[in-house]
Protein backbone atom coordinates (compact mmCIF):
# COMPACT_ATOMS: atom_id res chain seq x y z
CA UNK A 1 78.03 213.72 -73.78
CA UNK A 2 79.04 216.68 -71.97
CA UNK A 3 77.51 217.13 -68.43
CA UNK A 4 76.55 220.70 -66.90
CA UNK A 5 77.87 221.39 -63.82
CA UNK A 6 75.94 224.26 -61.98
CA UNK A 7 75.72 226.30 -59.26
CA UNK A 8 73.00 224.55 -56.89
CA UNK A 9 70.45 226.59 -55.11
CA UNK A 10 71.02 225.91 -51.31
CA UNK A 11 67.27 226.88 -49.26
CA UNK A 12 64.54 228.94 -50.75
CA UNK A 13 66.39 232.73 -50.28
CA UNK A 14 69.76 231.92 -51.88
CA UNK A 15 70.64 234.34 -54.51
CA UNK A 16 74.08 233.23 -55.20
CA UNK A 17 77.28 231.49 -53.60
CA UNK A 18 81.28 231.75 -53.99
CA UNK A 19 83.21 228.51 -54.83
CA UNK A 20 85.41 228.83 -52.50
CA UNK A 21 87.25 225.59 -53.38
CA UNK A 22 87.60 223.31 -56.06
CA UNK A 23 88.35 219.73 -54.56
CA UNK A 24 89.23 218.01 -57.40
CA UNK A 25 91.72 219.28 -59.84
CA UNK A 26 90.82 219.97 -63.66
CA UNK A 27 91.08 216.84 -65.57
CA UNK A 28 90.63 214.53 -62.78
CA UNK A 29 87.83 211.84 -62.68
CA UNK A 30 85.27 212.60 -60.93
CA UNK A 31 82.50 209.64 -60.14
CA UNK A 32 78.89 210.50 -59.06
CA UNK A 33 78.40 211.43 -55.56
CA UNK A 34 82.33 212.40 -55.08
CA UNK A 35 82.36 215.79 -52.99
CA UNK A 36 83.29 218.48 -56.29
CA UNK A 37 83.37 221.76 -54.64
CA UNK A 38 83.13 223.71 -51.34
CA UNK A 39 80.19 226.13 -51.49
CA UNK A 40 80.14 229.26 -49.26
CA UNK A 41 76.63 231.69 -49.17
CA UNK A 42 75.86 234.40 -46.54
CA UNK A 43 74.08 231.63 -44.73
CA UNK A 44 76.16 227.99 -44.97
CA UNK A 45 79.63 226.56 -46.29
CA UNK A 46 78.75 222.99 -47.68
CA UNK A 47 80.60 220.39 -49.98
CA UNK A 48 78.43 220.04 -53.37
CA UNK A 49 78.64 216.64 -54.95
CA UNK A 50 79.19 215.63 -58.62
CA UNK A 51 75.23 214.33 -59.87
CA UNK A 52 77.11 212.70 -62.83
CA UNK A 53 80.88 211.27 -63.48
CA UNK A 54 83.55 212.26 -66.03
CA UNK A 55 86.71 214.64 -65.95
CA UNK A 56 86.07 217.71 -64.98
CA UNK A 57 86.39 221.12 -66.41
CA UNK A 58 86.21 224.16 -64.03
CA UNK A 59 84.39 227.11 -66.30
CA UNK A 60 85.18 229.45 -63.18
CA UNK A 61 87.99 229.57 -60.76
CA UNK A 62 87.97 229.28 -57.19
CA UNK A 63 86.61 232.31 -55.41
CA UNK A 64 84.11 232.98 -57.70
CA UNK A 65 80.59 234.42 -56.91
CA UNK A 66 78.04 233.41 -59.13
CA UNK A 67 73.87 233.07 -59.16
CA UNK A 68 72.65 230.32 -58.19
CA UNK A 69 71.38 227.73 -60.81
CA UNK A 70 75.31 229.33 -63.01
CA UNK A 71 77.26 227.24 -64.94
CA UNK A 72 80.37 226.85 -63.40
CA UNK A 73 81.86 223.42 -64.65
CA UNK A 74 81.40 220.84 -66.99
CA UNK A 75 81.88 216.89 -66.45
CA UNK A 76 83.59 215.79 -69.83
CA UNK A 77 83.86 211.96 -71.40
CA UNK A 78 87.38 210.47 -72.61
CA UNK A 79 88.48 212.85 -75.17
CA UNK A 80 85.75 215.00 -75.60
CA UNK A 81 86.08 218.86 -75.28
CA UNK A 82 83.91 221.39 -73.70
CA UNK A 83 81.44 223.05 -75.90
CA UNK A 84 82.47 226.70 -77.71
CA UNK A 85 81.69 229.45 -75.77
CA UNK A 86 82.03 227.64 -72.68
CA UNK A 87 83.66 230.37 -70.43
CA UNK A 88 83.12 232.27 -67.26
CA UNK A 89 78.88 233.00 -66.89
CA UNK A 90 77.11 235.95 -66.84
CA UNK A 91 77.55 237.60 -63.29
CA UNK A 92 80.13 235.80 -61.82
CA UNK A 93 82.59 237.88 -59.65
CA UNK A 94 86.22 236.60 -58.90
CA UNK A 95 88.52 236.88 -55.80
CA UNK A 96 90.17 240.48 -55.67
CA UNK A 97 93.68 240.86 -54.45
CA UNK A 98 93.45 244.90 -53.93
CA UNK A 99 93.04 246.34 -50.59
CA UNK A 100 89.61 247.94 -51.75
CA UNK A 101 86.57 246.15 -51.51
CA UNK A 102 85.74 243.97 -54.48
CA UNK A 103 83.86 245.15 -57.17
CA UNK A 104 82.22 242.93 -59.70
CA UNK A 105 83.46 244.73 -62.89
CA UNK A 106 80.30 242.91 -65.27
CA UNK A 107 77.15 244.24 -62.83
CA UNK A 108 79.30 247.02 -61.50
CA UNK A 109 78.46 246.35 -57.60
CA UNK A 110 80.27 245.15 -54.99
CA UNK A 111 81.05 242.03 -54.19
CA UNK A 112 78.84 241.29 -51.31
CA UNK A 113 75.79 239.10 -50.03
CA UNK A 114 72.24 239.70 -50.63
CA UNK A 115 71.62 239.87 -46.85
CA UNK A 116 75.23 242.28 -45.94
CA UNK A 117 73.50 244.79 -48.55
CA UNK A 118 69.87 244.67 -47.24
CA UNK A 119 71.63 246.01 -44.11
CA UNK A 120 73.92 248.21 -45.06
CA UNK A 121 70.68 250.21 -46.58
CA UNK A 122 68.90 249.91 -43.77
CA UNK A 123 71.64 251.59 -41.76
CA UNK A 124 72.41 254.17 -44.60
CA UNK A 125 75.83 252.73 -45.01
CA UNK A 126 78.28 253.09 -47.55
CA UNK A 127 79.66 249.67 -48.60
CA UNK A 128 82.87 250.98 -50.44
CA UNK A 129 83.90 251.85 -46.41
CA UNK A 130 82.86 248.32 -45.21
CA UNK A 131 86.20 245.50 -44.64
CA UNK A 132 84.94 242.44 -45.70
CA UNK A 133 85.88 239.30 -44.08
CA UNK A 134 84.16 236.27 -46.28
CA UNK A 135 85.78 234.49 -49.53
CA UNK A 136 88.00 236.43 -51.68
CA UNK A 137 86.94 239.35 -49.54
CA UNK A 138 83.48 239.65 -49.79
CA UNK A 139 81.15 241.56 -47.50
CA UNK A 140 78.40 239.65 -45.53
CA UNK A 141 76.08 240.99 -43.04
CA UNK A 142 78.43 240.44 -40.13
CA UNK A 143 80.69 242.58 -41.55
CA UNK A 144 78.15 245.25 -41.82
CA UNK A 145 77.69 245.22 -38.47
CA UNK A 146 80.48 244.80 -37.29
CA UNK A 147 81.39 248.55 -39.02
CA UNK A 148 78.10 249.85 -37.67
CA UNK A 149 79.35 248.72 -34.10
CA UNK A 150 82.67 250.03 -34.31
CA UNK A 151 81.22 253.51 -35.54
CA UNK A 152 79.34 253.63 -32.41
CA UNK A 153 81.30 252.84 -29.73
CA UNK A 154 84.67 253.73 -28.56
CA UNK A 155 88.11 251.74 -29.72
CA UNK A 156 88.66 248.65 -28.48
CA UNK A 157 85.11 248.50 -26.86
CA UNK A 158 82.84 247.65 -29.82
CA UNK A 159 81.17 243.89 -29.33
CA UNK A 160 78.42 242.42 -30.74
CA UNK A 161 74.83 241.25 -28.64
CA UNK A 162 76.37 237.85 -29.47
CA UNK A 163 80.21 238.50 -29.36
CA UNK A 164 78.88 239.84 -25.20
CA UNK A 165 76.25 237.15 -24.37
CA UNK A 166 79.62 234.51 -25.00
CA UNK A 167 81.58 236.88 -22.89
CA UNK A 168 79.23 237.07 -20.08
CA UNK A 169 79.15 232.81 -20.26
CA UNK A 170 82.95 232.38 -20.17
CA UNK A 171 83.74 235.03 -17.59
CA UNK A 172 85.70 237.08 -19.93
CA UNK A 173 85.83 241.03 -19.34
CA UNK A 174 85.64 242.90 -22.11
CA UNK A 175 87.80 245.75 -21.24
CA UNK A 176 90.87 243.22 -21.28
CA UNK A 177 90.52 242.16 -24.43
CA UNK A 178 92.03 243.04 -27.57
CA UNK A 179 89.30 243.97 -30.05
CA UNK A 180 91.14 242.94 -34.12
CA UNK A 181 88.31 244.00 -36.09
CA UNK A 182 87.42 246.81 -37.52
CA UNK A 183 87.37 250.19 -35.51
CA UNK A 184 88.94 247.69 -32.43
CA UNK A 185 85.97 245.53 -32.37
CA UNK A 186 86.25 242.56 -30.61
CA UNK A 187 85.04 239.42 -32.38
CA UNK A 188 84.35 235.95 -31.40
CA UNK A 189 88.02 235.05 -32.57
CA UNK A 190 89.26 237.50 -30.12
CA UNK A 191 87.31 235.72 -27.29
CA UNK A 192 89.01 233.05 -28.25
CA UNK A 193 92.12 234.04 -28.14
CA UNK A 194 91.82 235.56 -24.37
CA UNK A 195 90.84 231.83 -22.97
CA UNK A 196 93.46 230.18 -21.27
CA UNK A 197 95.55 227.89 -23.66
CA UNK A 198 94.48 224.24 -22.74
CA UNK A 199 96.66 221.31 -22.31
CA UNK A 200 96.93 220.01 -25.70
CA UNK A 201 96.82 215.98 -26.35
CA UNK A 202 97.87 214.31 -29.40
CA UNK A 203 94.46 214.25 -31.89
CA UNK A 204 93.34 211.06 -32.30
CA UNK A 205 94.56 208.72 -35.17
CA UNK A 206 93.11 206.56 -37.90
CA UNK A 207 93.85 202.78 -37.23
CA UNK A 208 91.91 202.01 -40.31
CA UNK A 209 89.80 203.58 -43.57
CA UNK A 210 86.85 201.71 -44.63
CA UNK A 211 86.43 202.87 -47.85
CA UNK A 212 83.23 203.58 -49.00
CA UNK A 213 82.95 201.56 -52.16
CA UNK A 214 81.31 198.24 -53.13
CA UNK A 215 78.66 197.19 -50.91
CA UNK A 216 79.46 199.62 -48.13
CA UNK A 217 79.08 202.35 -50.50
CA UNK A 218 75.87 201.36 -52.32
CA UNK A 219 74.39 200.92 -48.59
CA UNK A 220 75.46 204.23 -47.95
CA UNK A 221 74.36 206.03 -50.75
CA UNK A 222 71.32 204.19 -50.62
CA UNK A 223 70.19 205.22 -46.76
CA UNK A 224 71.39 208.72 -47.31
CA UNK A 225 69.39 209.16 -50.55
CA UNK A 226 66.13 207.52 -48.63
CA UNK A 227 66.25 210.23 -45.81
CA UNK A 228 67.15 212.87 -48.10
CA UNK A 229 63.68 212.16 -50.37
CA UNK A 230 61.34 210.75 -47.63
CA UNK A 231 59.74 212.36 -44.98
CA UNK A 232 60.07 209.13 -42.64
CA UNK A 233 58.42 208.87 -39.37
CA UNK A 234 58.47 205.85 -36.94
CA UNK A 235 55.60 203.98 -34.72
CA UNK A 236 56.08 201.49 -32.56
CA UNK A 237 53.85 199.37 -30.93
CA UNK A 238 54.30 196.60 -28.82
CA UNK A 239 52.50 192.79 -29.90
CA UNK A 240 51.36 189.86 -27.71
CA UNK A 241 53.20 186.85 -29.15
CA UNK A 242 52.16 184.26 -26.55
CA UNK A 243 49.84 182.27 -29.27
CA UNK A 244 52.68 182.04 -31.59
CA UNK A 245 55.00 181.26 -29.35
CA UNK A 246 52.52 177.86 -28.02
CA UNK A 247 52.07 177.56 -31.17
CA UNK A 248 55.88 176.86 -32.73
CA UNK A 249 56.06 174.74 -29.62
CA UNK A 250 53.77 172.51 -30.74
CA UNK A 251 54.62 172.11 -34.00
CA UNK A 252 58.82 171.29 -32.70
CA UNK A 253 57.22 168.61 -31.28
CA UNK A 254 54.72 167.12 -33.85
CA UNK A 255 57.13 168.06 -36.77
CA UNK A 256 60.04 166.20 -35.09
CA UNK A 257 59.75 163.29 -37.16
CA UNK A 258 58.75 165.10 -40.81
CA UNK A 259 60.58 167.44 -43.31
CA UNK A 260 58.58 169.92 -42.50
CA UNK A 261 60.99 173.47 -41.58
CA UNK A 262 59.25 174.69 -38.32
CA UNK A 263 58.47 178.45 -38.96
CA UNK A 264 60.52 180.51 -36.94
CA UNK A 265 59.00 184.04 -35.02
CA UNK A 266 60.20 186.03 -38.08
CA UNK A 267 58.23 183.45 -40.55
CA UNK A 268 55.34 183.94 -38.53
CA UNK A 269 55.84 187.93 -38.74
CA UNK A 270 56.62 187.50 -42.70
CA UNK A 271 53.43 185.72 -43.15
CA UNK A 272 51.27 187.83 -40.99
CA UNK A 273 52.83 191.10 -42.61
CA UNK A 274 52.32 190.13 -46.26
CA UNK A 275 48.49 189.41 -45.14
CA UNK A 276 48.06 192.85 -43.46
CA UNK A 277 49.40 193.91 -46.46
CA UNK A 278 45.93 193.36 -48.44
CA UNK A 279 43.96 195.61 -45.64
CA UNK A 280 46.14 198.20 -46.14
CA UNK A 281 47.41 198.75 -49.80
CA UNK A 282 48.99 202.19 -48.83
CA UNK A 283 51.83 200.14 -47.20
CA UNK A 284 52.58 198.23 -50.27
CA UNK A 285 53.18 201.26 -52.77
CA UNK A 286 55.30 203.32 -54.27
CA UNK A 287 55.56 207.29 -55.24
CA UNK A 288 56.26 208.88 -57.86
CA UNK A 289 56.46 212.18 -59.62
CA UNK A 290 52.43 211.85 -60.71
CA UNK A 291 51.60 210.42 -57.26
CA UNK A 292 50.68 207.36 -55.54
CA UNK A 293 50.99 203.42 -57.34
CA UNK A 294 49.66 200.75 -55.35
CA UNK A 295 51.41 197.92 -55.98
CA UNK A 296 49.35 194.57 -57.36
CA UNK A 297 51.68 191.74 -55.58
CA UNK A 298 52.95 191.63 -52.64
CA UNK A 299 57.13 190.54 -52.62
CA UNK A 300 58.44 190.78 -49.45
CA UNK A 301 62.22 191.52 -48.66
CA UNK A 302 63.80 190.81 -45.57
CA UNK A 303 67.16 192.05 -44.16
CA UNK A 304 70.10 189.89 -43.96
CA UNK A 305 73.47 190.14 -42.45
CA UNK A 306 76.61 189.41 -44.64
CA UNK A 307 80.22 190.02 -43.66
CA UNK A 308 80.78 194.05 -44.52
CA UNK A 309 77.02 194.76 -45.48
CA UNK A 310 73.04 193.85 -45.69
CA UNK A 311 71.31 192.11 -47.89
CA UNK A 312 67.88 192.28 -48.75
CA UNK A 313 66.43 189.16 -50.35
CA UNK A 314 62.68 188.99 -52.25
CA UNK A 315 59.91 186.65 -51.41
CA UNK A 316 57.38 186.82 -54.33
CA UNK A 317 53.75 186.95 -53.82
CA UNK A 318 54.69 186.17 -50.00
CA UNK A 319 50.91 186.45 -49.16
CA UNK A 320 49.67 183.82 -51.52
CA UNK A 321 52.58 181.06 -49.46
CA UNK A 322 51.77 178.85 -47.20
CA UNK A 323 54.21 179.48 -43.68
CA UNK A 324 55.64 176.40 -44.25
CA UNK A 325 56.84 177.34 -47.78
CA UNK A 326 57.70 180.74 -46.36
CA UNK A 327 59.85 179.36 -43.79
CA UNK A 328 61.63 177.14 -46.41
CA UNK A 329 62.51 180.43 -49.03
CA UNK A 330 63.83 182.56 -45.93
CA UNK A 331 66.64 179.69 -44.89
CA UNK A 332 67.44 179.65 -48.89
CA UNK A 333 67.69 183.22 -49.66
CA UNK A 334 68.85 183.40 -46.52
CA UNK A 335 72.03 180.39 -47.15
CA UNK A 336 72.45 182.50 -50.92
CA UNK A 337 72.93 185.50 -49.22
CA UNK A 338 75.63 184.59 -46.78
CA UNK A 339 77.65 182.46 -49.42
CA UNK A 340 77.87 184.87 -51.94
CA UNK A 341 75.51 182.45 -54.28
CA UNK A 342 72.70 184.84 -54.25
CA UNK A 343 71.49 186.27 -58.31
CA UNK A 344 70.73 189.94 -58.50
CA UNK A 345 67.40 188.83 -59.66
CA UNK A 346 66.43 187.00 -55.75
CA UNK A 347 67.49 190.83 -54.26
CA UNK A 348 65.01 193.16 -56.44
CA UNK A 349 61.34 193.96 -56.77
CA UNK A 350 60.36 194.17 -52.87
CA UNK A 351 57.35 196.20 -52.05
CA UNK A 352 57.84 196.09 -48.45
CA UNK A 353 60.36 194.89 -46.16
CA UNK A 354 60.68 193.40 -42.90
CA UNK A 355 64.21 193.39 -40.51
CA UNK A 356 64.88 192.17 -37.16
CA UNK A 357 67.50 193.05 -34.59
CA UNK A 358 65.29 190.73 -31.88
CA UNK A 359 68.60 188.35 -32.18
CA UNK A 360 71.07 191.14 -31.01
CA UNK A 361 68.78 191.99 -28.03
CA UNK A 362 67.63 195.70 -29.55
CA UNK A 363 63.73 196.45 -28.51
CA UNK A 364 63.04 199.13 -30.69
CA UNK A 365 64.72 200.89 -33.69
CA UNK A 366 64.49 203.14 -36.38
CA UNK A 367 64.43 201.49 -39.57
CA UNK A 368 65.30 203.03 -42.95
CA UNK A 369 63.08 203.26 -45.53
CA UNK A 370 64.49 200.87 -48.80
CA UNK A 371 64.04 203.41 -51.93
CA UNK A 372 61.11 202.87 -53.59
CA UNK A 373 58.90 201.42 -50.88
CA UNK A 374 56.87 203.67 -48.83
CA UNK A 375 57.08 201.30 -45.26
CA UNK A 376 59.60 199.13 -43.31
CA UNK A 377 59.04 197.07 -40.74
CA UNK A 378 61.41 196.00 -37.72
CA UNK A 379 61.21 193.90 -35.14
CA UNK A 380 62.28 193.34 -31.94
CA UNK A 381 63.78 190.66 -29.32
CA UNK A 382 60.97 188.63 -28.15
CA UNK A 383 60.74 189.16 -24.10
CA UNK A 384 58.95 189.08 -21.08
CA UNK A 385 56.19 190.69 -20.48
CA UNK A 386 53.71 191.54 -17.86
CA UNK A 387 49.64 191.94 -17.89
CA UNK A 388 47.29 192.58 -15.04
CA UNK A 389 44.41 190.41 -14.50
CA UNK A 390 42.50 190.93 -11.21
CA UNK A 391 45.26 192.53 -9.88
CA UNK A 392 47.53 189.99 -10.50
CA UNK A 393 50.28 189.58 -12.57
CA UNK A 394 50.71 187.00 -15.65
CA UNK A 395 53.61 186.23 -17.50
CA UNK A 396 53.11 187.48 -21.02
CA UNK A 397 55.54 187.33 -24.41
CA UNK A 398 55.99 190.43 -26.13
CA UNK A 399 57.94 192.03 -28.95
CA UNK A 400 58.07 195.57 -30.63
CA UNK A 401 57.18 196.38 -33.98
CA UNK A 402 59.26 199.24 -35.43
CA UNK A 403 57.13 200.65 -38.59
CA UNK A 404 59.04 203.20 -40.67
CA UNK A 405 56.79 204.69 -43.07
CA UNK A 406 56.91 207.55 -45.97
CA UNK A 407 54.44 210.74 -44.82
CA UNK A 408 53.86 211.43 -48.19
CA UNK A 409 51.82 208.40 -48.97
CA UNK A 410 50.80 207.34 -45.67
CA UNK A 411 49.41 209.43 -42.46
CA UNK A 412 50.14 208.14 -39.07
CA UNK A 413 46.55 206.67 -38.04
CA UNK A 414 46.85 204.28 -41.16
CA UNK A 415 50.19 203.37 -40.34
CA UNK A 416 48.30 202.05 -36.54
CA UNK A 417 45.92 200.48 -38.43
CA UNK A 418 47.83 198.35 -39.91
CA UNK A 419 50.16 197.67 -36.83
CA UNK A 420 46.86 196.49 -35.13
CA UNK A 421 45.61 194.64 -38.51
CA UNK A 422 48.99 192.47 -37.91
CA UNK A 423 48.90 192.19 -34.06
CA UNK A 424 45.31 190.62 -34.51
CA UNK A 425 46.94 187.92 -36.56
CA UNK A 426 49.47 187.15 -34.61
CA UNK A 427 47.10 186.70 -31.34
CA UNK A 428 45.57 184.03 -33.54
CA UNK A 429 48.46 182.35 -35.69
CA UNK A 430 46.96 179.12 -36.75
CA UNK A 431 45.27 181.49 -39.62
CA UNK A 432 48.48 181.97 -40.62
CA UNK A 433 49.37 178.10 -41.34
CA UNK A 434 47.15 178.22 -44.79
């Protein structure tokens, strides 16, 4: 089935935008996510991405200004044509070649930005006199001042407040320097061009391209799309793990002789986080468009590192295990993982997930958010620490908690909560042995 492409709507005030490239060419295949365009409004120039895959049919050509929210492509499967009547949209305005300004021959304007025409009638003036300098000539509001300017003040003198405030910081006079724009303006490019010339060195060169496919790719598409969609905010809050770490001691040494797996810290902080978990449901949930789902069970996912990536195994109903059976499902998942014998269905359905970079010496960090939970936790190296006691000084064992979590679903004093919920069981771990 044929796939619109259209003109995306870039902030809350954009009108419409020029394609001022086309990065692939027509018939090429495109997948999702592949950059498809270059975009250029009064405001920003940004690459648009494809939101589906299939070859691609250009409705307009490069250099044309359209509304935003225009169709100006279509995304075709093997074979298939583009649907009758598929041609250039209402309003859109191509590149002129003439020396006049452009004029968009269906709305009978000219072509120019929202903003560059707000000024020019502010200013009373006439945009048929105004050279404009954006794609295929249009005018934006720079250029409208830039004419106002040169009106005013004599040849080769004209300057913008900004074009004179970069002047003043590089020590350039004025009066020496070449104004190219309109009237003799001087422009930032002319400022530019009065610097000395630097020394030039040879630009630095690619030893090797990662591409971004596979693994890498799904990791990156994955983390991008989780900031883009989240408004993510991190805590962190620093836990006493003395008790734990007394604790694991003991059990090295009574365990010795049994089959037991000792728990290691980051079975103890599974354990602990999947309990917290059941104080505070808005940790274990999920958003969507009609609001808020808390989340029955309670599968845990925890990061692991595999040559070119992460992996993310699932512990099921982690609250309802016992540490010791925790502690035996992390070094499996864990073994999977790293030998490439892990099943799809061991690395979906986490409600919450828990990472550490304690083992590469990193205190705190800024974990991202996995899509479709609303909370991460990290955690880091486990370290020395000091507390005061009658003014003198006793050893402690610390480690910081990193908690990610979504805005939307969770405020910041819950978020605490439930870092203190899961300190207080970690100052007290043999609850945590059941």
């Amino acid at each position: 089935m044929a796939v619109e492409v259209l003109l995306p709507k870039i902030g809350l005030t954009m009108q419409e935008g020029t394609i001022d490239e086309w990065l692939v060419p027509t018939g090429a295949v495109v997948t999702e996510g592949e950059a498809l365009l270059r975009l250029a409004t009064d405001k920003v120039d940004v690459d648009v991405e494809a939101e589906a895959g299939g070859l691609f049919h250009p409705v307009v050509p490069a250099g044309t200004t359209v509304p935003a929210g225009a169709l100006i492509g279509w995304l075709l499967a093997e074979g298939e044509q583009p649907p009758e009547g598929a041609g250039e949209p209402a309003g859109a305005v191509t590149s002129a070649t003439t020396v006049a300004p452009p004029v968009d021959r269906v709305v009978g304007r000219l072509l120019s930005s929202p903003n560059a025409r707000r000024v020019a009638a502010a200013a009373d003036v006439d945009l048929t006199v105004v050279h404009g300098t954006g794609p295929g000539g249009r005018i934006v509001s720079e250029d409208v001042e830039d004419h106002i300017a040169a009106l005013a003040a004599p040849a080769g003198r004209a300057s913008s407040p900004l074009v004179r405030k970069l002047a003043k910081e590089r020590g350039i006079d004025l009066s020496e320097v070449n104004g190219t724009g309109p009237g003799g303006r001087i422009r930032r490019a002319d400022l530019d061009a009065a610097l000395p010339v630097p020394e030039t060195t040879a630009p630095a060169r690619s030893t090797e391209v990662i591409p971004l496919t596979g693994m890498r790719g799904t990791i990156a598409r994955r983390m991008h799309a989780s900031l883009q969609e989240m408004a993510q905010l991190t805590h962190g809050y620093e836990v006493r793990m003395d008790a734990v770490v007394s604790l694991r001691d003991r059990l090295k040494e009574e365990w010795s002789d049994s089959d037991l797996p000792v728990p290691s810290i980051n079975d103890f902080l599974l354990k602990a986080a999947a309990l917290a978990l059941r104080e505070h449901p808005l940790l274990n949930a999920t958003v969507r468009e009609d609001g808020i789902h808390l989340l029955d069970g309670i599968h845990l996912g925890f990061a692991v590192a595999v040559p070119g990536g992460l992996m993310v195994p699932v512990i099921e109903d982690a609250a309802e295990l016992s540490l010791t059976r925790i502690a035996e499902r992390t070094r499996a998942l864990a073994e999977a993982a790293r030998t490439g014998r892990i099943s799809p269905a061991q690395l979906e359905g986490a409600t919450f997930t828990v990472t550490s970079l304690g083992g590469y010496g990193v205190d705190f960090f800024t974990p991202v958010i996995n899509p479709g939970n609303v909370a991460i936790l990290g955690v880091g190296r486990l370290r020395d620490g000091v507390e005061w006691t009658d003014d003198k000084p006793l050893r402690t064992r610390v480690l910081t908690l990193s908690l990610t979590f979504d805005h939307r679903a969770v405020d910041g004093a819950p978020a605490a909560e439930y870092l203190r919920t899961l300190s207080e069981l970690l100052s007290r771990p043999l609850r945590l042995l059941v």
